[in-house]
PDB file of N, CA and C in Angstrom:
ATOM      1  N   UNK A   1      22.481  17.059   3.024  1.00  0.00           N
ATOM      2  CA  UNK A   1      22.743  16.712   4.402  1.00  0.00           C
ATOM      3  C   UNK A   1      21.548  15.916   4.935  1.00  0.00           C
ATOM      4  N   UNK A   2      21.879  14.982   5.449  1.00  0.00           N
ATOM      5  CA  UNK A   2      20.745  13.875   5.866  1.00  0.00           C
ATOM      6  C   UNK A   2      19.875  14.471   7.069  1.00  0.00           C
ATOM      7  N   UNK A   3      18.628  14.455   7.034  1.00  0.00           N
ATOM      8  CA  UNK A   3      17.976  14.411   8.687  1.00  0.00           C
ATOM      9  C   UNK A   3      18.089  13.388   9.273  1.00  0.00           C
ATOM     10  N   UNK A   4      18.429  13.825  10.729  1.00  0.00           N
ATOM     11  CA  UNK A   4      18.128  12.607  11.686  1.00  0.00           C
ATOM     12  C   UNK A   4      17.439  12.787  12.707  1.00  0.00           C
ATOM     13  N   UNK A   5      16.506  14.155  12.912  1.00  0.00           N
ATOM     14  CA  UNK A   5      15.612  13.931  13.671  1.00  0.00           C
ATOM     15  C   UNK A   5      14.774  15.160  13.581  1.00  0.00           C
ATOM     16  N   UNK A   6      13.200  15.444  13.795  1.00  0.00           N
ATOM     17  CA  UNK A   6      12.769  16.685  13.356  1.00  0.00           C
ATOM     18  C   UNK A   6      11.918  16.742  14.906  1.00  0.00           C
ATOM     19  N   UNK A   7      11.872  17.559  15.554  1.00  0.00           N
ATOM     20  CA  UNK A   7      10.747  17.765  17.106  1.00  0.00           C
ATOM     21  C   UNK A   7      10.310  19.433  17.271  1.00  0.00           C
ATOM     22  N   UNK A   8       9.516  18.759  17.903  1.00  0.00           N
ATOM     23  CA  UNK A   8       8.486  20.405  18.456  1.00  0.00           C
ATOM     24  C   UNK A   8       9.172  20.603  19.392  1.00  0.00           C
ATOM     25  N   UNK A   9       9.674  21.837  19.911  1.00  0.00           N
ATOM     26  CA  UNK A   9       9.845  22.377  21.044  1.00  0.00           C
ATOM     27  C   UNK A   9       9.615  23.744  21.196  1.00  0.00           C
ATOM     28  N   UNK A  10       8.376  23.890  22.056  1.00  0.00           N
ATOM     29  CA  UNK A  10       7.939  25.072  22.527  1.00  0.00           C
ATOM     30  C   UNK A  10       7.042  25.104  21.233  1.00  0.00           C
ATOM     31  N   UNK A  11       7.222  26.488  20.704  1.00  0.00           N
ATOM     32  CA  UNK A  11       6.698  27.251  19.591  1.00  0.00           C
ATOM     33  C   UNK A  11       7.129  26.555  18.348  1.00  0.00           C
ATOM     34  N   UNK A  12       8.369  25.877  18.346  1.00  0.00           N
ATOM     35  CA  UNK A  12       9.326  25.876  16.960  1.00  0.00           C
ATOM     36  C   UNK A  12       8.764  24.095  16.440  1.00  0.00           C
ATOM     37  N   UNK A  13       9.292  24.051  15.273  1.00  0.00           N
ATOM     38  CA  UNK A  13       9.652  22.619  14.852  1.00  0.00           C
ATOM     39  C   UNK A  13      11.227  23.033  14.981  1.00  0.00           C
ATOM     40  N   UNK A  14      11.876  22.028  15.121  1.00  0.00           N
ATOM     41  CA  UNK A  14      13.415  22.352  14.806  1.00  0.00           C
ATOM     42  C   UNK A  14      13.907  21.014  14.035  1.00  0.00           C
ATOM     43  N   UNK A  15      15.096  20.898  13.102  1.00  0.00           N
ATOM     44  CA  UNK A  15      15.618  19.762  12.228  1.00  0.00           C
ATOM     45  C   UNK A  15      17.242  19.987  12.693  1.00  0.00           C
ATOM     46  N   UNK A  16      17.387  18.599  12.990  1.00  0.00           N
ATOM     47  CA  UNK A  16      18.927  18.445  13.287  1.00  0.00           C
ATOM     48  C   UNK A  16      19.348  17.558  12.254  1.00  0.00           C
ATOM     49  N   UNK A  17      20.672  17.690  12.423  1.00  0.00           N
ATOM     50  CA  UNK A  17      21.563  16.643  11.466  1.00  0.00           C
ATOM     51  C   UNK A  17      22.475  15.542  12.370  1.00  0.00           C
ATOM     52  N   UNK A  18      22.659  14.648  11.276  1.00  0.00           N
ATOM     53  CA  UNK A  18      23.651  13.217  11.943  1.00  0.00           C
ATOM     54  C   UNK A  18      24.440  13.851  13.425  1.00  0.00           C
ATOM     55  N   UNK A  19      24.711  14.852  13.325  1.00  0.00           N
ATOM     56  CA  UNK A  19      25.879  14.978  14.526  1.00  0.00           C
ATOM     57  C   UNK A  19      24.816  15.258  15.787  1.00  0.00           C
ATOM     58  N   UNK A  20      24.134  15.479  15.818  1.00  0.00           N
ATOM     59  CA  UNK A  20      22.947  16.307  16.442  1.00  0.00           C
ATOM     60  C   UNK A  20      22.866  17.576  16.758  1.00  0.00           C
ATOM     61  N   UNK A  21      23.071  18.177  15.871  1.00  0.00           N
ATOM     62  CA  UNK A  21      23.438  19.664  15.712  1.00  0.00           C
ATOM     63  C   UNK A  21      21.617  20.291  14.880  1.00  0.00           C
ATOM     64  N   UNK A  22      21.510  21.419  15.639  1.00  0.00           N
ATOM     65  CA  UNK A  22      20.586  22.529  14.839  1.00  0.00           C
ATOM     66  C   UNK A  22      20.693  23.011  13.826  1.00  0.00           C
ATOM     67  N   UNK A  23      20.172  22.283  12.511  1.00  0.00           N
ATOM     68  CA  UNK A  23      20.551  22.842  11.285  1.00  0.00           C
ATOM     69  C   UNK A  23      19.272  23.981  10.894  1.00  0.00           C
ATOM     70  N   UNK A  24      18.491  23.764  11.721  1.00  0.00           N
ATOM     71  CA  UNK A  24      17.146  25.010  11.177  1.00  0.00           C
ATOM     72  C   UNK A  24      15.975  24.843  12.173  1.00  0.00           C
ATOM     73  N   UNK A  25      14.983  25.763  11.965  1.00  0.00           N
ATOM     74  CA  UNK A  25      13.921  25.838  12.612  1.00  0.00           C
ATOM     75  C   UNK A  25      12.792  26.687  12.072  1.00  0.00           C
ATOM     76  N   UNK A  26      11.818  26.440  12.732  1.00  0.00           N
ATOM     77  CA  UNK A  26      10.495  27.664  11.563  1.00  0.00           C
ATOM     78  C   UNK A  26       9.416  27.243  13.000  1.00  0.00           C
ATOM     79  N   UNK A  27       8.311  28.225  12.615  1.00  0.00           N
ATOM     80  CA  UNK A  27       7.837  28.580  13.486  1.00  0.00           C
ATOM     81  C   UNK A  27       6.258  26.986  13.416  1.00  0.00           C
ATOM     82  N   UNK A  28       5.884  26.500  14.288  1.00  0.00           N
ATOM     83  CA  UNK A  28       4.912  25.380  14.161  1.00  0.00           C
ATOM     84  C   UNK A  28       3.834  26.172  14.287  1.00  0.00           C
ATOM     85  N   UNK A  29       3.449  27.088  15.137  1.00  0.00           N
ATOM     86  CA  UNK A  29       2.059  27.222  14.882  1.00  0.00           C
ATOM     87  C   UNK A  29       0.914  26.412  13.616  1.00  0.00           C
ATOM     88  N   UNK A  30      -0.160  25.773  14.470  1.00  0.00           N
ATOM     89  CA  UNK A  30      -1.055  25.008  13.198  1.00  0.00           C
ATOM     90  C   UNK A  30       0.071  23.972  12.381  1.00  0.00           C
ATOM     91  N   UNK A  31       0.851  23.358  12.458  1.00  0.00           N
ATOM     92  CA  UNK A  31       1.801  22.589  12.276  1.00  0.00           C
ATOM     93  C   UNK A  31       1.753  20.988  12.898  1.00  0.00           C
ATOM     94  N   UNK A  32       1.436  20.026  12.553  1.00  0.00           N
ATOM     95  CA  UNK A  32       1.936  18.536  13.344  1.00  0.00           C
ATOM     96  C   UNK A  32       2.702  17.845  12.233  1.00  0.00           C
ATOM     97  N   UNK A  33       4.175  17.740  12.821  1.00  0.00           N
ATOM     98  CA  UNK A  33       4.972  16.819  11.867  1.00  0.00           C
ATOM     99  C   UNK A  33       4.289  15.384  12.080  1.00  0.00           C
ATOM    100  N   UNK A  34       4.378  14.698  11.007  1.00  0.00           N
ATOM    101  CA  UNK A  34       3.427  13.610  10.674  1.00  0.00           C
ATOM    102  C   UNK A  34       4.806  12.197  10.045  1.00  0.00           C
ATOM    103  N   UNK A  35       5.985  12.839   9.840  1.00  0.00           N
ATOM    104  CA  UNK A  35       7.119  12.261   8.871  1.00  0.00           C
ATOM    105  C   UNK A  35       8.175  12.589   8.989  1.00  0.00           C
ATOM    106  N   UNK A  36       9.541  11.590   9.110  1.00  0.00           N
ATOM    107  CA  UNK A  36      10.887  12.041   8.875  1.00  0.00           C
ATOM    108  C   UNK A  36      11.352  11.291   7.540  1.00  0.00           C
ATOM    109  N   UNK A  37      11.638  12.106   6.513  1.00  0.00           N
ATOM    110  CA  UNK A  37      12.777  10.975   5.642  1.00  0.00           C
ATOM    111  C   UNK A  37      14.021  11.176   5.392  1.00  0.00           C
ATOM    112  N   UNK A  38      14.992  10.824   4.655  1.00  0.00           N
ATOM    113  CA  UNK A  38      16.652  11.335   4.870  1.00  0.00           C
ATOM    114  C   UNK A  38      16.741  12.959   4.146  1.00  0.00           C
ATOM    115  N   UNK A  39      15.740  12.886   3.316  1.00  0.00           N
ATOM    116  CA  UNK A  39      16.188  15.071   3.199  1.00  0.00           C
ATOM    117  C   UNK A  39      14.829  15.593   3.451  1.00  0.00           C
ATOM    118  N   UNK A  40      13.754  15.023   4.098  1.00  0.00           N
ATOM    119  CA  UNK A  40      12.624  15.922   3.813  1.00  0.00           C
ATOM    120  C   UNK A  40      12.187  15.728   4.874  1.00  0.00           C
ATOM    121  N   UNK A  41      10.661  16.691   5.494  1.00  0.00           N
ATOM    122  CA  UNK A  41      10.173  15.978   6.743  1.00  0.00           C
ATOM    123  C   UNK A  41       8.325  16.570   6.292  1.00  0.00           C
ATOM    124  N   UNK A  42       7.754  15.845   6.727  1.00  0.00           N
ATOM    125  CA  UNK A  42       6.405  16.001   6.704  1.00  0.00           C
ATOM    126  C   UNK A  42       5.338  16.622   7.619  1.00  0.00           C
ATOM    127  N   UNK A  43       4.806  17.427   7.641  1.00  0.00           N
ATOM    128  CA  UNK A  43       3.693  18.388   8.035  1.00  0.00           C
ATOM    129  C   UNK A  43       2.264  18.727   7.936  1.00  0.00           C
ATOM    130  N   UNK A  44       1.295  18.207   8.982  1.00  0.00           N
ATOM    131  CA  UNK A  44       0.077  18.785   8.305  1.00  0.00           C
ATOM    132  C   UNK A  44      -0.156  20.290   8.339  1.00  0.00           C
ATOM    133  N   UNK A  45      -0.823  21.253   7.721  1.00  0.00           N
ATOM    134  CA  UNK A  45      -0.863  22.395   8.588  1.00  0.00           C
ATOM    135  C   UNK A  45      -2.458  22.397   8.100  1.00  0.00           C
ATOM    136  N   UNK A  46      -3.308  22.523   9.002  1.00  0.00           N
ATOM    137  CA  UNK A  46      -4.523  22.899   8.227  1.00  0.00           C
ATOM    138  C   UNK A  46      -5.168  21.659   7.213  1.00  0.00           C
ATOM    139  N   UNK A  47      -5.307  21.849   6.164  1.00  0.00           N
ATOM    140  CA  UNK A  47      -6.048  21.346   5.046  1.00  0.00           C
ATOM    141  C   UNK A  47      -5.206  20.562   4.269  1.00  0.00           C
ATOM    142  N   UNK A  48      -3.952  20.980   4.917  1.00  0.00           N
ATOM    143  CA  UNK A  48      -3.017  20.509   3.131  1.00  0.00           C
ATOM    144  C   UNK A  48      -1.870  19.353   4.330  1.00  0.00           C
ATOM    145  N   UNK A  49      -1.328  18.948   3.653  1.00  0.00           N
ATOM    146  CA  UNK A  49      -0.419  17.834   3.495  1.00  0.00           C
ATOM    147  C   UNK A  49       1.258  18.587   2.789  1.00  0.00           C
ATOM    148  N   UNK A  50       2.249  18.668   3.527  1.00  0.00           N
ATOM    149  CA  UNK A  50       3.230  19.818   3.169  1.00  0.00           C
ATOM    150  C   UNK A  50       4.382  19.037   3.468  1.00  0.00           C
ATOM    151  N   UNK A  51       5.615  19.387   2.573  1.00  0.00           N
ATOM    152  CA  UNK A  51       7.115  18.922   2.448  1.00  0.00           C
ATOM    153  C   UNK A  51       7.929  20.129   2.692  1.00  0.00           C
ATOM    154  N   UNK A  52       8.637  19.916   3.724  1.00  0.00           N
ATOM    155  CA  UNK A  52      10.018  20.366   3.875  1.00  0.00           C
ATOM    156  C   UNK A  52      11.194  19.715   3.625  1.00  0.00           C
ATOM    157  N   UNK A  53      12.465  21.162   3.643  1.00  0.00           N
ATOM    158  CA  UNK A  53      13.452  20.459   3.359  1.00  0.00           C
ATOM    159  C   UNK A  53      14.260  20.755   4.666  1.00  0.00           C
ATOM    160  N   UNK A  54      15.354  20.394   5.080  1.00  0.00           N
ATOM    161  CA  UNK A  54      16.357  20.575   5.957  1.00  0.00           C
ATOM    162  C   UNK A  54      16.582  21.902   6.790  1.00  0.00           C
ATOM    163  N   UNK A  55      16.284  22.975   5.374  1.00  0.00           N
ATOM    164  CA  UNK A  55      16.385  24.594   6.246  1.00  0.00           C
ATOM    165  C   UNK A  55      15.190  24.773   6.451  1.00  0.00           C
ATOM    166  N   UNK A  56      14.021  24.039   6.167  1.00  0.00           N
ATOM    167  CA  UNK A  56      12.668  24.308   6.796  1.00  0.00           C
ATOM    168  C   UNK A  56      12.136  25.154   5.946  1.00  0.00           C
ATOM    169  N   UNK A  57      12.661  24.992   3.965  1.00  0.00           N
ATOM    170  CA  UNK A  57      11.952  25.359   2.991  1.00  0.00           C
ATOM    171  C   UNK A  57      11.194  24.277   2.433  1.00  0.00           C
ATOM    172  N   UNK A  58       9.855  24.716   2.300  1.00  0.00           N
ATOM    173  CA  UNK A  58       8.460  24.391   1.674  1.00  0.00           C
ATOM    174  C   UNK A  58       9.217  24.108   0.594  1.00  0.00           C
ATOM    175  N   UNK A  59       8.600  22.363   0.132  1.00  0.00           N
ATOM    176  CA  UNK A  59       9.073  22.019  -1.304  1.00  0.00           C
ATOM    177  C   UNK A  59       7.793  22.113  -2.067  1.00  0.00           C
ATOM    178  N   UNK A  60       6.556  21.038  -1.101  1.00  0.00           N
ATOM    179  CA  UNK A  60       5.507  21.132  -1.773  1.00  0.00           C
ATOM    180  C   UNK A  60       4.300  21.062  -0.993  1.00  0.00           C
ATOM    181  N   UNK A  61       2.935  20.836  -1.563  1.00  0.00           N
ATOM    182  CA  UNK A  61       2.042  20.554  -0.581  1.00  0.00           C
ATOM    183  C   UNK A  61       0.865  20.087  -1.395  1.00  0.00           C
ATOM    184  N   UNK A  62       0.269  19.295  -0.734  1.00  0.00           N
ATOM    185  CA  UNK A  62      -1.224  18.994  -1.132  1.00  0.00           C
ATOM    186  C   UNK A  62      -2.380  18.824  -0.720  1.00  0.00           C
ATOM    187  N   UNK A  63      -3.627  19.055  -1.234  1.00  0.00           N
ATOM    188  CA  UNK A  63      -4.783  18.893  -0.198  1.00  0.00           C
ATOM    189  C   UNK A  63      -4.963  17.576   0.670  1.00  0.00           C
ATOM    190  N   UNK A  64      -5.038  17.279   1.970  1.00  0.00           N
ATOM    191  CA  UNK A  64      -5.102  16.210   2.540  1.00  0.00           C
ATOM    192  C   UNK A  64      -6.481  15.817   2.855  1.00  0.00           C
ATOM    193  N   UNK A  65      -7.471  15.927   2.250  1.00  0.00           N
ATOM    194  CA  UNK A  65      -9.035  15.951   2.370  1.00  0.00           C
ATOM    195  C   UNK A  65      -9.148  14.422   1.945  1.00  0.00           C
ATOM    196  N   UNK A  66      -9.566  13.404   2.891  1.00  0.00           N
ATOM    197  CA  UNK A  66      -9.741  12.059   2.921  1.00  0.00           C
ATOM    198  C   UNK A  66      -8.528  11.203   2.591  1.00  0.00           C
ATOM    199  N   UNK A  67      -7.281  12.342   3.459  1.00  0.00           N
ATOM    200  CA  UNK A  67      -5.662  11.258   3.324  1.00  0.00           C
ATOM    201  C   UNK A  67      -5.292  11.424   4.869  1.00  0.00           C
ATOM    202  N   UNK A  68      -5.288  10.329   5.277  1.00  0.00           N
ATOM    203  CA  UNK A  68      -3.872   9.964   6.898  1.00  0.00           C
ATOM    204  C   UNK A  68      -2.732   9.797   6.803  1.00  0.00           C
ATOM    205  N   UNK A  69      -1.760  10.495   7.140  1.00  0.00           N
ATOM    206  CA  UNK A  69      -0.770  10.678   6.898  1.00  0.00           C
ATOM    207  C   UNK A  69      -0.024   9.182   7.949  1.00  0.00           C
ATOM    208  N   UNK A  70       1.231   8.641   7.032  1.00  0.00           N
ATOM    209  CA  UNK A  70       0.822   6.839   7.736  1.00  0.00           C
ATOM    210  C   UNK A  70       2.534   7.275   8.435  1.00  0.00           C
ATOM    211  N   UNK A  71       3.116   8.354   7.524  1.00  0.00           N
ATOM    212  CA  UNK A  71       4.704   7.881   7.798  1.00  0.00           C
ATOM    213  C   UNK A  71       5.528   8.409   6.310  1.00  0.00           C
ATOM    214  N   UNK A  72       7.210   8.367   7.033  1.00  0.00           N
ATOM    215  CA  UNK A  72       7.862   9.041   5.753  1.00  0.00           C
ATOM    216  C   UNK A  72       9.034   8.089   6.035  1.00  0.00           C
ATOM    217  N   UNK A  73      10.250   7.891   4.873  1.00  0.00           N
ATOM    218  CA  UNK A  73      11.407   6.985   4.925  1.00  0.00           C
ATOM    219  C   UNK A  73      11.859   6.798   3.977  1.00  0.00           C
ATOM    220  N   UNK A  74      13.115   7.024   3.843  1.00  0.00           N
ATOM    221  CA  UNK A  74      14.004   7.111   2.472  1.00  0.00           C
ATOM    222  C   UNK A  74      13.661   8.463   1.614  1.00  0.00           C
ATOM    223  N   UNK A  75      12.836   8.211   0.704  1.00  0.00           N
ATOM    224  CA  UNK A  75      12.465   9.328  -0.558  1.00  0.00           C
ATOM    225  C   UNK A  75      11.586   9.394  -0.845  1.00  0.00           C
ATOM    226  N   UNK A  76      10.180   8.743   0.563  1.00  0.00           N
ATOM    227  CA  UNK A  76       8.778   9.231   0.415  1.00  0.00           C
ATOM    228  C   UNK A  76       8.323   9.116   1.724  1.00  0.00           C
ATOM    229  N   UNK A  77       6.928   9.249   1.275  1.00  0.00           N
ATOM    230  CA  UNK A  77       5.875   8.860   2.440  1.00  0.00           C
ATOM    231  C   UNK A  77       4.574   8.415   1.739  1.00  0.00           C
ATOM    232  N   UNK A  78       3.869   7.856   2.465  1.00  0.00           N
ATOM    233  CA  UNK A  78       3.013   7.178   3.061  1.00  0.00           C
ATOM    234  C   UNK A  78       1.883   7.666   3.563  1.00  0.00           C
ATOM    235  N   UNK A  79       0.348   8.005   2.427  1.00  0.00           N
ATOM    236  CA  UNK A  79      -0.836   8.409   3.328  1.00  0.00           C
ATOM    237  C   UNK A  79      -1.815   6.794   2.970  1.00  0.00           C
ATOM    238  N   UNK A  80      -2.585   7.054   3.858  1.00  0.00           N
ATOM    239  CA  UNK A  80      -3.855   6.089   3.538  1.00  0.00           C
ATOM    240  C   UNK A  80      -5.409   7.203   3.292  1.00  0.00           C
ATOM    241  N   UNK A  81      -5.700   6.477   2.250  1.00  0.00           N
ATOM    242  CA  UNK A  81      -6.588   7.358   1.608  1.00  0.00           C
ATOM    243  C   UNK A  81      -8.137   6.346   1.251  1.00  0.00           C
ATOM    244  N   UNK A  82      -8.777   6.616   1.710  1.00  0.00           N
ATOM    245  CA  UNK A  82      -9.826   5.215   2.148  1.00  0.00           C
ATOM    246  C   UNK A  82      -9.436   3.567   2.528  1.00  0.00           C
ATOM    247  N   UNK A  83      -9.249   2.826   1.344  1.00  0.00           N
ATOM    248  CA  UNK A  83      -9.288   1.754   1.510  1.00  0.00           C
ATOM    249  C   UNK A  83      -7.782   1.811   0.668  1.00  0.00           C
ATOM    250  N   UNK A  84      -7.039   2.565   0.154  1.00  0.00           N
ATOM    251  CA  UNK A  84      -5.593   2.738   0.304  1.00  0.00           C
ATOM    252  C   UNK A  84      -4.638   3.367   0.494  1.00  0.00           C
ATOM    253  N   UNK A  85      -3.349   2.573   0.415  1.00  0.00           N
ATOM    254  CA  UNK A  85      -1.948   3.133   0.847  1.00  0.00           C
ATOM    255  C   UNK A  85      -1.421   3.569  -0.290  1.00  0.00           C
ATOM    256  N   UNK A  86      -1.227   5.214  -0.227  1.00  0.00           N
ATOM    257  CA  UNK A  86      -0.810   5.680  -1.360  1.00  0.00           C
ATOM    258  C   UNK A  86       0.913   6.409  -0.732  1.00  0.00           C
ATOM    259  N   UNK A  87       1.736   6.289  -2.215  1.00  0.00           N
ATOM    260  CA  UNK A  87       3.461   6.288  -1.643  1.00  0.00           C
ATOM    261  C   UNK A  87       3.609   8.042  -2.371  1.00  0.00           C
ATOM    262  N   UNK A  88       4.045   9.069  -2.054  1.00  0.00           N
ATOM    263  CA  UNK A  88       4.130   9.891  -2.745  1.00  0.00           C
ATOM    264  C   UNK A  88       5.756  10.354  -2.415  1.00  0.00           C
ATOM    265  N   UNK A  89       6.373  10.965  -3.481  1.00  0.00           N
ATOM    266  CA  UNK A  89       7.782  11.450  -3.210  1.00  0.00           C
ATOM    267  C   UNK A  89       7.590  12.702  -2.195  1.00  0.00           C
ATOM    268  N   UNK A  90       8.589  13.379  -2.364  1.00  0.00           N
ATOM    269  CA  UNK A  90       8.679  14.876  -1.446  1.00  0.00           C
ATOM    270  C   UNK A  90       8.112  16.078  -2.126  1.00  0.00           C
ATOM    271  N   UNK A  91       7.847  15.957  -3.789  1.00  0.00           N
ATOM    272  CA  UNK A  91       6.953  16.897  -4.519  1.00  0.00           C
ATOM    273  C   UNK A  91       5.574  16.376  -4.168  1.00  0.00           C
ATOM    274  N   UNK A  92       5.151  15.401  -3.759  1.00  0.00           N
ATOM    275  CA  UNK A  92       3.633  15.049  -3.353  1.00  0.00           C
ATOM    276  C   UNK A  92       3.109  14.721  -4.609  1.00  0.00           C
ATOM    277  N   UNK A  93       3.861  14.058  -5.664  1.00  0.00           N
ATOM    278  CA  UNK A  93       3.816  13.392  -7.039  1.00  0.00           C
ATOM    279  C   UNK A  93       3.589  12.211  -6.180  1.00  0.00           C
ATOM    280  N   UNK A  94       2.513  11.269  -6.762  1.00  0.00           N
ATOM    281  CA  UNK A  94       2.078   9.865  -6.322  1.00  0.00           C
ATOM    282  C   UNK A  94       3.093   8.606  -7.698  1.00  0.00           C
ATOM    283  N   UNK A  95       3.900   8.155  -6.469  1.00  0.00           N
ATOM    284  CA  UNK A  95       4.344   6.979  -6.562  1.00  0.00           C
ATOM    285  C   UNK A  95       3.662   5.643  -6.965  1.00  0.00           C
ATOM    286  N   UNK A  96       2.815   4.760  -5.863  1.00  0.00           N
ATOM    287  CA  UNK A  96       2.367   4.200  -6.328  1.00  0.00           C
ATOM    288  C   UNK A  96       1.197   3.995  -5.063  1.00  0.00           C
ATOM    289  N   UNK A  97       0.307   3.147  -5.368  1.00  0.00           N
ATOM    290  CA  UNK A  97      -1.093   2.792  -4.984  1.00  0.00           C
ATOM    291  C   UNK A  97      -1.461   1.361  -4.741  1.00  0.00           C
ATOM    292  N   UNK A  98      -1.917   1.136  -3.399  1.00  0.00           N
ATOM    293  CA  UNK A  98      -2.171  -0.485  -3.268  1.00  0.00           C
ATOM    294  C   UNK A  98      -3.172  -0.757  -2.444  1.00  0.00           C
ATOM    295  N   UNK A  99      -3.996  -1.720  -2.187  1.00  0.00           N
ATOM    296  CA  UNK A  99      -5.049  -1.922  -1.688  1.00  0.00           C
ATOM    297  C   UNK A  99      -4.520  -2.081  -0.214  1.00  0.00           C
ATOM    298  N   UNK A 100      -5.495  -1.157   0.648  1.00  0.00           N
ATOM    299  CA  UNK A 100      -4.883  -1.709   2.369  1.00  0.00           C
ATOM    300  C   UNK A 100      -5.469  -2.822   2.618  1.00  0.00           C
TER     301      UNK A 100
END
């Protein structure tokens, strides 16, 4: 089921679908969504760099220690990590690497 939109409200993150319906929610505390892509959404919490899925299950995560989180779309995202733009899927497996 595709996302089409992920927001903070109040306490919660919440993830809706195409219709704009509440398909899930989890609690944000220490949480800034950073990413939307069509099944996943992106999260810093703390230290790490983190993937969700639709019901707001943890796929993966990684240390974000000298990464900016740039953006998410289609079947990745997007950190910048010094002097590059690195593409990683929703396991936080690195795609590919290019000079900013």
């Amino acid at each position: 089921m595709p996302i089409s939109d992920v927001s903070v409200k109040g306490s919660y993150i919440q993830v809706f679908d195409g219709a704009g319906k509440k398909v899930s929610e989890m609690f944000a505390s220490g949480k800034e969504v950073v990413g939307t892509a069509s099944d996943f959404f992106v999260v810093v919490s703390g230290s790490y760099i983190q993937t969700y899925d639709e019901k707001c299950k943890k796929i993966a995560e990684m240390l974000s220690s000298g990464k900016e989180p740039r953006g998410a779309s289609g079947n990745s995202f997007t950190v910048k990590s010094g002097s590059y733009i690195q593409t990683y899927d929703k396991n936080c497996k690195k795609i590919s690497e290019r000079f900013a």
